[in-house]
C-alpha atoms as a PDB file:
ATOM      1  CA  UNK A   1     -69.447  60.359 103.630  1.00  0.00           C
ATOM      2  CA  UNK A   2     -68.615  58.221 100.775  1.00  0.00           C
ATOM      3  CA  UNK A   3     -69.267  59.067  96.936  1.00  0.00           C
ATOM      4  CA  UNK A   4     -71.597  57.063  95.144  1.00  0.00           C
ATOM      5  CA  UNK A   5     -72.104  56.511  91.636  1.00  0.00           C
ATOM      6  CA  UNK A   6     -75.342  55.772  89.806  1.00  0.00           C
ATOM      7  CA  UNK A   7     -75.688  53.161  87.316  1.00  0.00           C
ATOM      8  CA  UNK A   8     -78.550  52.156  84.425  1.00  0.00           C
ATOM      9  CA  UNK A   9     -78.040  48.335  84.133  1.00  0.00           C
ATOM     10  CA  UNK A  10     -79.792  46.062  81.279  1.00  0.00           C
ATOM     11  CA  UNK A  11     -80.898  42.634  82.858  1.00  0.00           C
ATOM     12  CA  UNK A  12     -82.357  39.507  81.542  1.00  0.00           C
ATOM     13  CA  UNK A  13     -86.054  38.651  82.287  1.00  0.00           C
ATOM     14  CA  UNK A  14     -85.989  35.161  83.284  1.00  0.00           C
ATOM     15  CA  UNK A  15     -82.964  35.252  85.287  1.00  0.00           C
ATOM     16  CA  UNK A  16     -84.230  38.466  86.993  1.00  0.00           C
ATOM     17  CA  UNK A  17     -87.946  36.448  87.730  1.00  0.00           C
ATOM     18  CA  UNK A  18     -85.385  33.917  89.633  1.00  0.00           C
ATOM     19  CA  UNK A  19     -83.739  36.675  91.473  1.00  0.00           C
ATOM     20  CA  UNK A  20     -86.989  38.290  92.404  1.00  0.00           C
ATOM     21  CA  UNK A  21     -88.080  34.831  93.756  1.00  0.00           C
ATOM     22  CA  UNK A  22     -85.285  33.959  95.524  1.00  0.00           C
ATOM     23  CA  UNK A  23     -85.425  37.511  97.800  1.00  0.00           C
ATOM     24  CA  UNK A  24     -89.017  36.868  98.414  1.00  0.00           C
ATOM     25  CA  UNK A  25     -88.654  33.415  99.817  1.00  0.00           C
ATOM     26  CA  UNK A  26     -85.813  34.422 102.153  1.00  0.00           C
ATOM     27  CA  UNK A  27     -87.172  37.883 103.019  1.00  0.00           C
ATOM     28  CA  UNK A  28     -90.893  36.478 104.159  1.00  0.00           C
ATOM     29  CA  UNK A  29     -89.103  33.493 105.831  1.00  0.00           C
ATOM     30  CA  UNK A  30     -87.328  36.060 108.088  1.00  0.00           C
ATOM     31  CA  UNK A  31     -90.216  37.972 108.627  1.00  0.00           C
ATOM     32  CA  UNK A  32     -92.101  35.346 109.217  1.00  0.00           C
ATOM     33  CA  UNK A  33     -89.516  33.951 111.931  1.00  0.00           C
ATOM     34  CA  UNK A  34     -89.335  37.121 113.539  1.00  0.00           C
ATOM     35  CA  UNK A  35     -91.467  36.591 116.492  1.00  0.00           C
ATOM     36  CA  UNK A  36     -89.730  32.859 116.403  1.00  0.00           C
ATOM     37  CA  UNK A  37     -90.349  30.544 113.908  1.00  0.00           C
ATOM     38  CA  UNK A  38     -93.747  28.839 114.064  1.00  0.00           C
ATOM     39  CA  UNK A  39     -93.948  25.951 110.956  1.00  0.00           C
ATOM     40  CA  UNK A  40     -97.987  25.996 111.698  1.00  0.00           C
ATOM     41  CA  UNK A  41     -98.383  29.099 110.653  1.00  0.00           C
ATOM     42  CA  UNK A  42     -95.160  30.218 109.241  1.00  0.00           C
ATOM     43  CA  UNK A  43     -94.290  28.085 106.601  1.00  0.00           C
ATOM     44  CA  UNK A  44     -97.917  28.881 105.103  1.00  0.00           C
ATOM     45  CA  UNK A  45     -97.496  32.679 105.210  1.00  0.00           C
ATOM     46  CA  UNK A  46     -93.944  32.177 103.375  1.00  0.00           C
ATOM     47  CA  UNK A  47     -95.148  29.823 100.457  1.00  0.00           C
ATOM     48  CA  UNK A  48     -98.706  32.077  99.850  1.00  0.00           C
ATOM     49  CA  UNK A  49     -96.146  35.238  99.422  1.00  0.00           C
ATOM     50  CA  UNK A  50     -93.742  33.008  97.824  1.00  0.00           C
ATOM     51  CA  UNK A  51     -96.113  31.654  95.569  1.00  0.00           C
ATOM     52  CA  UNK A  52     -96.450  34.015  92.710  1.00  0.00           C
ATOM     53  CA  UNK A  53     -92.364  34.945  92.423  1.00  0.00           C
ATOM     54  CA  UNK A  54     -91.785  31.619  92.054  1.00  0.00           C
ATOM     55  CA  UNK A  55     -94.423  30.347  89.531  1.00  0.00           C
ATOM     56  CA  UNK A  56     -93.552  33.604  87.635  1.00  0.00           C
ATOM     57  CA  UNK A  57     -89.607  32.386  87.414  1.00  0.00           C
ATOM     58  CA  UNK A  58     -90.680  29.016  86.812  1.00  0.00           C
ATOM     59  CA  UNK A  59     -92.342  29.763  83.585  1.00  0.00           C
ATOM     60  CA  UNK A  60     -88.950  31.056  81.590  1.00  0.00           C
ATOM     61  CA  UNK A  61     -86.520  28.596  83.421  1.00  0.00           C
ATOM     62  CA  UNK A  62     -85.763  27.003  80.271  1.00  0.00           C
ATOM     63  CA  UNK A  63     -84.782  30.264  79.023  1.00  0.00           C
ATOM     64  CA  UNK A  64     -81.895  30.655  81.279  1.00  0.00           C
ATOM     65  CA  UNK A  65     -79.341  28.730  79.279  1.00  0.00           C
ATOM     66  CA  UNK A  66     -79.974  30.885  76.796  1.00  0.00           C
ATOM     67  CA  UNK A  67     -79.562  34.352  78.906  1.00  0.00           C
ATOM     68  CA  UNK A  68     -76.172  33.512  80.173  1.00  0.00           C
ATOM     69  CA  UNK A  69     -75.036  32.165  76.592  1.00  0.00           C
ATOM     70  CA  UNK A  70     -76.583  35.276  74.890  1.00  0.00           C
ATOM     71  CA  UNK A  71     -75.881  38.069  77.421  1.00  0.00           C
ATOM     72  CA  UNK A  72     -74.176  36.702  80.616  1.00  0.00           C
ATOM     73  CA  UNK A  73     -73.294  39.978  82.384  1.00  0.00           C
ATOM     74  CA  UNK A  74     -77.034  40.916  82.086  1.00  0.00           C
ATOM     75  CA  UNK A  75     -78.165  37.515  83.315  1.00  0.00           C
ATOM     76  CA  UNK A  76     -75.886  37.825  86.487  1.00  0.00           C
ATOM     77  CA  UNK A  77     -76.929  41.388  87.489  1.00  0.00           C
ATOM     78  CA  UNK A  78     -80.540  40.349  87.122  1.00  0.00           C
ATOM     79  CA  UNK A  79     -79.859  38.158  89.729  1.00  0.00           C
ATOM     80  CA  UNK A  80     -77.577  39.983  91.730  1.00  0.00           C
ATOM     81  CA  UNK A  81     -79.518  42.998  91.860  1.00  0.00           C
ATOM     82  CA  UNK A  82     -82.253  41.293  93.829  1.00  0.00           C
ATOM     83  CA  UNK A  83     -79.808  39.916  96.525  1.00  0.00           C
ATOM     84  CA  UNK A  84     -79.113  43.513  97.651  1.00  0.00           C
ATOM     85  CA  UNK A  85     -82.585  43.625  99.320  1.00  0.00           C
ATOM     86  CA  UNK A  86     -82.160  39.815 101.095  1.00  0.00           C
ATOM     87  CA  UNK A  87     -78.918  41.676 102.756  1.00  0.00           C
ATOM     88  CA  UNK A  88     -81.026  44.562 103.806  1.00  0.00           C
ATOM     89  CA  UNK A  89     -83.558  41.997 105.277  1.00  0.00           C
ATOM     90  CA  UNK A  90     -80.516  41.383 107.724  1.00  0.00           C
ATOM     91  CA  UNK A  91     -78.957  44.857 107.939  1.00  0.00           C
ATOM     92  CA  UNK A  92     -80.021  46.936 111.219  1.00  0.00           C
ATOM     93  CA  UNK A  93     -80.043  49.925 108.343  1.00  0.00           C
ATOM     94  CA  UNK A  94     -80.744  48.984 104.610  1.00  0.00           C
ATOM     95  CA  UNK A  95     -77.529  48.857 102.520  1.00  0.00           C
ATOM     96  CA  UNK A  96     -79.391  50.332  99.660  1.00  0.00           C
ATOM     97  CA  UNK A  97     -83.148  50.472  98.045  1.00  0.00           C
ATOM     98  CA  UNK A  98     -83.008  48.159  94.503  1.00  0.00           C
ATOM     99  CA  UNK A  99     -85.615  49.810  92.351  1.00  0.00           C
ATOM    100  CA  UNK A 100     -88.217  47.303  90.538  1.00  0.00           C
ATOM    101  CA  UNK A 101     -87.182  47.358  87.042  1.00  0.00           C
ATOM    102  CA  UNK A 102     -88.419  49.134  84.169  1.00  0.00           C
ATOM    103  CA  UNK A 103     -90.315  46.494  82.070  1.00  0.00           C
ATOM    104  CA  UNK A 104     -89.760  48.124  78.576  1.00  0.00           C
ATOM    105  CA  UNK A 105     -91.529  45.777  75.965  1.00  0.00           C
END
């Protein structure tokens, strides 16, 4: 058994939105494509789900500049962070559970 460490990590919104977007899109497209991929039906399943993660990260994209000027380690994990579940997507057994972030305003 390995040890494993905890850590609280501070990311940036906008980059984060793009991370959350980016897992969606790949983790519905391989659901979707599980019983073989079917573009009739499965390409519309993907972009409904797909829909709001990505209109959500679209809306600060021209904050991003600024994230990774301003705070780039934060900008990267907000990003990074998200990819952990598109592995798990892949994984016979999940790697990990990423939490949904604490939204403190």
């Amino acid at each position: 058994m390995i040890e494993t460490l905890k850590y609280e990590v501070e990311v940036t919104k906008e980059a984060n939105d793009i991370g959350v977007a980016l897992k969606t899109i790949v983790v519905e497209a391989k659901k979707a494509a599980e019983d073989g991929f079917q573009a009739g039906t499965d390409i519309s399943v993907v972009a409904i789900a797909s829909f709001g993660p990505l209109m959500e990260a679209m809306k600060g994209i021209d904050k991003i500049d600024d994230e990774f000027k301003e705070n780039t380690p934060a900008a990267v994990m907000a990003i990074v962070l998200p990819l952990v579940e598109i592995l798990n997507a892949f994984l016979k057994k999940p790697v990990v559970e990423t939490p949904e972030p604490k939204v403190e305003l």
